[in-house]
Protein backbone atom coordinates (compact mmCIF):
# COMPACT_ATOMS: atom_id res chain seq x y z
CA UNK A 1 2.57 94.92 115.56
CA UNK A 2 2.26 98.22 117.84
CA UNK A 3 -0.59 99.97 116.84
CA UNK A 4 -2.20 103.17 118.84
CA UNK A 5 -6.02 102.85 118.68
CA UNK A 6 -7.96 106.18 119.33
CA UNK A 7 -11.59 104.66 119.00
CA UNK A 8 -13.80 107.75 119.50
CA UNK A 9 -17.32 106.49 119.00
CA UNK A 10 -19.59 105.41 122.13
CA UNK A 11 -19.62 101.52 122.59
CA UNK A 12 -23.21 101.63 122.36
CA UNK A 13 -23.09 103.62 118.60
CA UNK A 14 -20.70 100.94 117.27
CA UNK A 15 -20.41 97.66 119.34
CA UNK A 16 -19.22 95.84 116.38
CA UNK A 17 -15.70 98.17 115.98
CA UNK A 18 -15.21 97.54 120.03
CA UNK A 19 -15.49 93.67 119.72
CA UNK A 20 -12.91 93.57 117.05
CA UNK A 21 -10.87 95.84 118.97
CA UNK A 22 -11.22 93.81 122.24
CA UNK A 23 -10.71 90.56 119.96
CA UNK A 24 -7.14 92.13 118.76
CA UNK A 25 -6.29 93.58 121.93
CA UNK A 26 -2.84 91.82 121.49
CA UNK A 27 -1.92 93.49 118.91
CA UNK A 28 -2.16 97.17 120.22
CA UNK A 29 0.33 99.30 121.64
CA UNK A 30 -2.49 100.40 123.66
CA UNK A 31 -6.32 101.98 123.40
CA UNK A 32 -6.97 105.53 123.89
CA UNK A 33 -10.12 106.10 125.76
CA UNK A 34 -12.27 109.20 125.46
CA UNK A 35 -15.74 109.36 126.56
CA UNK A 36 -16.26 112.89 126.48
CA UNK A 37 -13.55 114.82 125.30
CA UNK A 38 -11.63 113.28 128.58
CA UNK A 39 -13.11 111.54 130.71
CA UNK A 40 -16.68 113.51 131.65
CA UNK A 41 -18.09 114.45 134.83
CA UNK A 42 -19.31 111.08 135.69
CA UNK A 43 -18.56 107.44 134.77
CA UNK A 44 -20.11 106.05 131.54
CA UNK A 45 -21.27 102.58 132.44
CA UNK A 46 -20.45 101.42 128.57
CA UNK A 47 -16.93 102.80 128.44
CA UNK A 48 -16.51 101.28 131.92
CA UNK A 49 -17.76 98.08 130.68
CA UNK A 50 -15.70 98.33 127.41
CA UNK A 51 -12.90 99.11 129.63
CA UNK A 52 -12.89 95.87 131.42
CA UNK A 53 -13.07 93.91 128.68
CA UNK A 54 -10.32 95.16 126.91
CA UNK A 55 -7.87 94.95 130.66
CA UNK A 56 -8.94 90.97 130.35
CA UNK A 57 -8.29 90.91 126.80
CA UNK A 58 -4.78 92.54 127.88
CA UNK A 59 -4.33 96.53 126.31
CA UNK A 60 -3.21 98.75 127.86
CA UNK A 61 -5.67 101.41 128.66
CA UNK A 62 -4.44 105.26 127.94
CA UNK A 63 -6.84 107.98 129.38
CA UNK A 64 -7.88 111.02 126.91
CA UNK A 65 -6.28 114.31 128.59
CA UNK A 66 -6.62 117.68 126.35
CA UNK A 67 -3.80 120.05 127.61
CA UNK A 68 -5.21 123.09 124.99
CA UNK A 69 -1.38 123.51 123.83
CA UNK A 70 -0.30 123.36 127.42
CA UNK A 71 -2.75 126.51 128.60
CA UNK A 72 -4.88 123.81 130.84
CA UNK A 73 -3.77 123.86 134.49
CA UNK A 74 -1.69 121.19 135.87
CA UNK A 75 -4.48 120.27 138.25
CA UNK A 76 -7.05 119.90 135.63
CA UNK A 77 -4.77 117.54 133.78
CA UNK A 78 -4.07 115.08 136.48
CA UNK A 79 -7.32 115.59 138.07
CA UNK A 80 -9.00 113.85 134.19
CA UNK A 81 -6.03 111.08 134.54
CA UNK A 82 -7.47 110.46 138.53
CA UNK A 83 -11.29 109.91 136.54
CA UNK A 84 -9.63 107.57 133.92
CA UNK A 85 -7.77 105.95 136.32
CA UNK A 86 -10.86 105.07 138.95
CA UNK A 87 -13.29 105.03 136.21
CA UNK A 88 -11.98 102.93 133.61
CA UNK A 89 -8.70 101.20 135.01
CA UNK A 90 -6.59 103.17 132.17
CA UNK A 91 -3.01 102.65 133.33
CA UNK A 92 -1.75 105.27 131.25
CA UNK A 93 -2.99 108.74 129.79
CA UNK A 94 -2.48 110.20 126.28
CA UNK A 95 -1.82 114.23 126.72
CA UNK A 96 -3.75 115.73 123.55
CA UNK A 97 -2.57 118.61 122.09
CA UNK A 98 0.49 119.39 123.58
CA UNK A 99 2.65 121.94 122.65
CA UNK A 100 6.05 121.88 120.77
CA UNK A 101 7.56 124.79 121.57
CA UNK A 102 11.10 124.69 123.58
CA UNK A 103 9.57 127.13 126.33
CA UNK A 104 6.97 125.07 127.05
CA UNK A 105 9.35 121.86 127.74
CA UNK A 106 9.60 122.79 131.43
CA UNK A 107 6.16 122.66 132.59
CA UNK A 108 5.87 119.45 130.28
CA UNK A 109 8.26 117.88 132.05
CA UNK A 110 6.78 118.70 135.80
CA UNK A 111 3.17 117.64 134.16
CA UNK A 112 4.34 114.01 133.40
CA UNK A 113 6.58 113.71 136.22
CA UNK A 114 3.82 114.58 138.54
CA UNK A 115 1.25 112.53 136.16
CA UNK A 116 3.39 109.29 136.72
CA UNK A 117 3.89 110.02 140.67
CA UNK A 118 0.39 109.16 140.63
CA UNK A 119 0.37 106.31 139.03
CA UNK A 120 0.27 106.70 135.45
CA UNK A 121 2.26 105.18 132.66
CA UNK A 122 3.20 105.19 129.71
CA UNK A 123 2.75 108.84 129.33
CA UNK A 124 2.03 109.79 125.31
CA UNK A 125 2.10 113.24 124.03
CA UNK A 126 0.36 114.43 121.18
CA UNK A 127 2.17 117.78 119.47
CA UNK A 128 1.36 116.19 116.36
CA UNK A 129 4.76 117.25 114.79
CA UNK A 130 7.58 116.99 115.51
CA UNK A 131 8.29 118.77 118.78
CA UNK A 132 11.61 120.68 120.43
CA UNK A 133 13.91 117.94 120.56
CA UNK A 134 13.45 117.36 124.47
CA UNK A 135 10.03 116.42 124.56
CA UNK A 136 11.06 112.92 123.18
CA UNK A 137 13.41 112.72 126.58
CA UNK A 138 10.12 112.72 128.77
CA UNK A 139 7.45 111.16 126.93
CA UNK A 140 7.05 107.16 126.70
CA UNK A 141 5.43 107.98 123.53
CA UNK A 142 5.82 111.12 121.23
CA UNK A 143 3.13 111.81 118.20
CA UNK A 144 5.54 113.39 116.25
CA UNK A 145 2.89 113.58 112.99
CA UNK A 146 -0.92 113.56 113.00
CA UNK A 147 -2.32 114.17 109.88
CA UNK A 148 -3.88 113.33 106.21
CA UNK A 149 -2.11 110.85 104.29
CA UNK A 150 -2.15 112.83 101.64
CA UNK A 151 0.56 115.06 103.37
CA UNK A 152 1.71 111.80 105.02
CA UNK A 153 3.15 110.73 101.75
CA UNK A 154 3.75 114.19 99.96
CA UNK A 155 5.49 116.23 102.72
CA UNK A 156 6.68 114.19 105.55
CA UNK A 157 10.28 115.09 106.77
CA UNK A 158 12.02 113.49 109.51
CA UNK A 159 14.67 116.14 111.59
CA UNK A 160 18.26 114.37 112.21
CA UNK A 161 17.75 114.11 115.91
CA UNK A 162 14.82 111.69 115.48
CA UNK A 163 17.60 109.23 114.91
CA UNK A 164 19.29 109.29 118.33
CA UNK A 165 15.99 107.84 119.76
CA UNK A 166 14.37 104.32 119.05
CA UNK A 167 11.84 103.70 116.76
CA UNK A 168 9.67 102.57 119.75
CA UNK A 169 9.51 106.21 121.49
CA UNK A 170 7.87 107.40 118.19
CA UNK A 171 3.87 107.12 116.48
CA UNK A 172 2.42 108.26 113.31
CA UNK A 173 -1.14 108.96 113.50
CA UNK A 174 -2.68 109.27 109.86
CA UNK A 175 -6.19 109.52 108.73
CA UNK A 176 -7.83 109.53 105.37
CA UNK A 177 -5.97 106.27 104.63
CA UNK A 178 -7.30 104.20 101.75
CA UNK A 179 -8.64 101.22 103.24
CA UNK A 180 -6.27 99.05 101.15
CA UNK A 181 -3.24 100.56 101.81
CA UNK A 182 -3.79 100.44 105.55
CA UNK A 183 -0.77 98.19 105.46
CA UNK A 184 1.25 100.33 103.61
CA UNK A 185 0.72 103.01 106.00
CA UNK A 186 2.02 100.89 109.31
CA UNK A 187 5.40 99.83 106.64
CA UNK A 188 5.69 103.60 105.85
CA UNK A 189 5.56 104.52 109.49
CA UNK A 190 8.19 102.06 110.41
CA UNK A 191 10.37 103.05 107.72
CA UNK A 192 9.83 106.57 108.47
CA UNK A 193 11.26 106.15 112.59
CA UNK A 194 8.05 105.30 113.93
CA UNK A 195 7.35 101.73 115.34
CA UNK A 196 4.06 102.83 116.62
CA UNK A 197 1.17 103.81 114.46
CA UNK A 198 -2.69 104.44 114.14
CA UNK A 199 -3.88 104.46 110.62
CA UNK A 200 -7.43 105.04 110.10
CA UNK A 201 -9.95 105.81 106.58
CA UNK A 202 -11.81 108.55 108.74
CA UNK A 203 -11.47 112.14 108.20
CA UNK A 204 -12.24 115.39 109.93
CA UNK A 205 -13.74 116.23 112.05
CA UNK A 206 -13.56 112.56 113.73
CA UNK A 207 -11.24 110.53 112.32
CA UNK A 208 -10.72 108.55 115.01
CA UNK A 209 -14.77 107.55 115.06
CA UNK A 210 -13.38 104.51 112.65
CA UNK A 211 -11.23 101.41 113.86
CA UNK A 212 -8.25 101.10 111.77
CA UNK A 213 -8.65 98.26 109.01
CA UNK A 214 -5.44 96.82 109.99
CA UNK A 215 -7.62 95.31 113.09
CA UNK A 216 -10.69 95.74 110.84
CA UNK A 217 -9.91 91.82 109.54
CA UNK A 218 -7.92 93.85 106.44
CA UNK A 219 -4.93 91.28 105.78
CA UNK A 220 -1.17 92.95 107.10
């Protein structure tokens, strides 16, 4: 199973969610750490603690980056990944946010190409929908829906070129997922193109302050 985890809830607020994330660290794609809307201005001796035990439990760490839709400067961006990275031990970021738009693409691509010339990888990107077509030719991992299940199951549409790609380039991040069909939700996304997902019950404004109930102990 490939599951995305965005757990954003301090390790001190909810201990219990990080154990059983730590515990199931095998089956994650990897964890998305955010301890304050990135990374902060100063290490967070929980996080950093959580951090480490998640490494030895084997995920794969992925930094929280906001790029504001691509209006952040390069040098903000891969000066948060440099915190995440010496802070936390993420190997990898996750690029919030990011814009869709074709003329955007080019200063995409020079972001992650200069983001993994410092050491970072995988590389996700979070448009949220489905992007220009080239953003799934220089991402590890494309977001290509982030939403409500109720428009998950309703209104979902999948464009052709989605289909020249593997279903391992792709995630699904839903919220507002009945607890029982948390299940359902990792089937849909894997009949849907996406082999990665991150279904969670939370809903806005924090959705992601919930672990999923597929690592919950929820049967799958």
């Amino acid at each position: 199973m490939s599951l995305l985890v965005p757990l954003y809830v301090h390790p001190a607020e909810d201990p219990g969610s990080w154990h059983r994330l730590i515990t199931a660290a095998d089956r994650t794609y990897g964890v998305v750490l955010n301890p304050a809307n990135g990374p902060g201005d100063a290490p967070d001796p929980a996080f950093a603690s959580a951090a480490g035990a998640l490494r030895a439990a084997g995920a794969r760490l992925l930094g929280y980056v906001d790029t504001d839709y691509g209006t952040r400067a390069a040098a903000e961006v891969a000066e948060d990944a440099r915190r995440h990275r010496e802070w936390y031990g993420a190997q990898g970021c996750f690029l919030d946010r990011v814009s869709s738009a074709p003329d955007a693409l080019p200063a995409h691509r020079a972001l992650v190409r200069a983001l993994r010339r410092q050491g970072s990888a995988p590389v996700v990107l979070n448009p949220g929908v489905h992007p220009a077509p080239g953003y799934a030719r220089i991402a590890d991992l494309l977001v290509t829906f982030e939403g409500p299940w109720s428009v998950y199951v309703s209104s979902f549409s999948r464009p052709d070129w989605t289909l020249r790609h593997r279903p391992e380039r792709f995630c699904h991040l839903v919220y507002g997922v009945p607890q029982a069909l948390a299940p359902l939700a990792v089937r849909t996304a894997r009949e849907r193109g996406a082999a990665v997902s991150g279904p969670v019950t939370g809903s806005l404004p924090n959705p992601w302050s919930r672990l999923t109930p597929v690592l919950a102990g929820d049967p799958s």
